[in-house]
Protein backbone atom coordinates (compact mmCIF):
# COMPACT_ATOMS: atom_id res chain seq x y z
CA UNK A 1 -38.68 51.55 -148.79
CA UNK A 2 -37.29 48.19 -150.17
CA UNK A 3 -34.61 50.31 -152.11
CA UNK A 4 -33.39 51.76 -148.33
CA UNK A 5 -33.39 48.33 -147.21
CA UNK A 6 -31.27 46.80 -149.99
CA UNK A 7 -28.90 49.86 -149.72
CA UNK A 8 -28.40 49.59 -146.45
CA UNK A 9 -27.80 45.50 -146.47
CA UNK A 10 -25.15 46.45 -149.35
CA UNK A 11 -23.57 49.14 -147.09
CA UNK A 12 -23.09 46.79 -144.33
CA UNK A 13 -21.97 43.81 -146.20
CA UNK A 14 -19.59 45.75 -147.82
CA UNK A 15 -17.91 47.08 -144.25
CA UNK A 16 -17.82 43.48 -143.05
CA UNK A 17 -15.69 42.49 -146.24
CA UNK A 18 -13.33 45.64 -145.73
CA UNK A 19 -13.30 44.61 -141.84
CA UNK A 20 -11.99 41.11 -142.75
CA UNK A 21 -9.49 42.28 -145.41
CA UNK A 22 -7.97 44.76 -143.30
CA UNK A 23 -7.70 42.60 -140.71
CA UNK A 24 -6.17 39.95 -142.48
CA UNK A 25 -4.08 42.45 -144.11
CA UNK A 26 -2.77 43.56 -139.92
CA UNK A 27 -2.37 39.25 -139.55
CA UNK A 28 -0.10 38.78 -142.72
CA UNK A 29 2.01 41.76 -141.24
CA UNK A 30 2.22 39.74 -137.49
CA UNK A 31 3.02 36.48 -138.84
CA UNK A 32 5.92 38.75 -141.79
CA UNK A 33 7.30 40.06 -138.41
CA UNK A 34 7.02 36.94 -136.44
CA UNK A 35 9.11 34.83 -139.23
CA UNK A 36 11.39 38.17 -139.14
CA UNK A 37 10.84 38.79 -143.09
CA UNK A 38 10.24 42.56 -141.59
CA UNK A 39 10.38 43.98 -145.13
CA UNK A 40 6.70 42.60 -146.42
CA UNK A 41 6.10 42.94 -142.43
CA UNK A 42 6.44 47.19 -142.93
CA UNK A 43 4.80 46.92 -146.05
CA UNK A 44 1.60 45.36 -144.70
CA UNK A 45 1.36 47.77 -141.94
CA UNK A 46 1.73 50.67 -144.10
CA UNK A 47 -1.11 49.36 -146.46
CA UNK A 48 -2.88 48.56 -143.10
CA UNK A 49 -2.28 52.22 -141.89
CA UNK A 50 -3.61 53.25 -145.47
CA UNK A 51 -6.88 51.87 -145.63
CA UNK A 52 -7.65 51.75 -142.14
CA UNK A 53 -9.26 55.42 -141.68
CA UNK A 54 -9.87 56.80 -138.68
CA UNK A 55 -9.58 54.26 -136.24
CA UNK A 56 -6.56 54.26 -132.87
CA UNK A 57 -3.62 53.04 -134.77
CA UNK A 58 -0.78 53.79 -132.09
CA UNK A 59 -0.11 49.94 -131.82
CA UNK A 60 0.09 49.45 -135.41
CA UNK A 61 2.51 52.13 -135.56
CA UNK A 62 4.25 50.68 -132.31
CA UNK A 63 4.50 47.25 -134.36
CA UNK A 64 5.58 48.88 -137.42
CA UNK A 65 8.52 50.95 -135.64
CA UNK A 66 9.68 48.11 -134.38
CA UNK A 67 9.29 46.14 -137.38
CA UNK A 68 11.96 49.37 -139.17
CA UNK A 69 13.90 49.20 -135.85
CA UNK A 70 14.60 44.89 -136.25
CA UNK A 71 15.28 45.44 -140.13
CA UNK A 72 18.07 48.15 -138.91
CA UNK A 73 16.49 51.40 -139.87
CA UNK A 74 16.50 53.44 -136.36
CA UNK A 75 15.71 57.04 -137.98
CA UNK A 76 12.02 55.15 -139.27
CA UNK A 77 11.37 53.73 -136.18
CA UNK A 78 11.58 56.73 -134.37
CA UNK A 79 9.65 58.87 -136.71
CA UNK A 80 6.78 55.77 -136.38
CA UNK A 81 7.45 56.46 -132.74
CA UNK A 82 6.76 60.47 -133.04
CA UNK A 83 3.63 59.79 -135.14
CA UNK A 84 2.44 57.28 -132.26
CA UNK A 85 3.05 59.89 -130.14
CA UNK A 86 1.29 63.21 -131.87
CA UNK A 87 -1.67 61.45 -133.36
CA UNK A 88 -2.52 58.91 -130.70
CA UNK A 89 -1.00 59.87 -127.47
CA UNK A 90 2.30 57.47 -126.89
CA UNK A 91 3.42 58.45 -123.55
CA UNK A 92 6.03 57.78 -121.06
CA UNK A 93 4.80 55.21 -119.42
CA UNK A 94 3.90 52.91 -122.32
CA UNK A 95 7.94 53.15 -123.57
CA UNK A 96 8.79 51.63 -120.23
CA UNK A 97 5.68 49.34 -119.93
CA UNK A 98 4.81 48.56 -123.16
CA UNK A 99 4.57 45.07 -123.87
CA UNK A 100 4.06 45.49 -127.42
CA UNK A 101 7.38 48.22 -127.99
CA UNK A 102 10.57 46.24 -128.55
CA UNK A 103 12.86 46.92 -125.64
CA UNK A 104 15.80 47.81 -127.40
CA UNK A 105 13.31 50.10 -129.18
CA UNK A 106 12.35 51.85 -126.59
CA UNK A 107 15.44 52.74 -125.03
CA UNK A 108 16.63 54.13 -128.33
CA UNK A 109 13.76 56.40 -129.64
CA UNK A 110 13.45 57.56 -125.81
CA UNK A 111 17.03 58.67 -125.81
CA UNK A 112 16.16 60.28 -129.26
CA UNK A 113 12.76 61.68 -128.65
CA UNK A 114 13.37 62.47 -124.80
CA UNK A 115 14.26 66.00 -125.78
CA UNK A 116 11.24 67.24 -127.91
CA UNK A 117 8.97 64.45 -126.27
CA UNK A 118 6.80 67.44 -124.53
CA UNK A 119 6.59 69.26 -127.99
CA UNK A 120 5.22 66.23 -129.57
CA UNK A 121 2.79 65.55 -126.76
CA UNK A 122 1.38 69.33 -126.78
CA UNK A 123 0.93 68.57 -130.62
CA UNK A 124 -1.65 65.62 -129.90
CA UNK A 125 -3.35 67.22 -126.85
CA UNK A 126 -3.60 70.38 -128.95
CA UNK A 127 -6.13 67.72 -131.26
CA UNK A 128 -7.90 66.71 -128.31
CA UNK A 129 -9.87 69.95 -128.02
């Protein structure tokens, strides 16, 4: 019984050291894109995205398109856009009332995406069932 115990007090005290590094890890990549140094900003949220498993990423990949979009690369932004979409649901509304989406952003990849916007959405309802 006391070997349960102890595993389970390592099990948990190991998730609440990966819980503060990854969140640190999504802090460094804020305060990268806040001083504008959007290169280690993109790299941070791509380790971020890496280690984060399973959990609702579509603002990290909102911050991280916009991150590509500032640093000039449109095409990445977009595709960040299209993976916000078909893995976690992006839609419509939150391009226009986003508060986290740059605005110049989101005028761009909605232009770009408007035409195979339904395709994308049909692929992330399609993992809803």
């Amino acid at each position: 019984m006391k070997r349960i115990i102890y595993t389970f007090v390592i099990l948990f005290i190991t998730q609440l050291n990966f819980a503060n590094d990854s969140g640190n890890l999504l802090d460094k990549a804020r305060a990268y894109q806040k001083a504008k140094n959007y290169t280690e900003a993109i790299k941070s949220y791509e380790t971020y995205i890496k280690i984060s498993g399973s959990e609702d990423l579509k603002e990290v990949y909102v911050e991280l398109a916009n991150a590509c979009f500032l640093q000039g690369n449109k095409a990445e932004a977009v595709n960040h856009i299209k993976t916000a979409i078909t893995k976690y649901g992006f839609n419509e509304d939150e391009f226009i009332y986003s508060s986290t989406l740059n605005e110049g952003l989101s005028k761009y990849a909605l232009s770009v995406v408007y035409d195979e916007y339904f395709t994308l959405r049909k692929q992330y309802l399609a993992t809803l069932n």
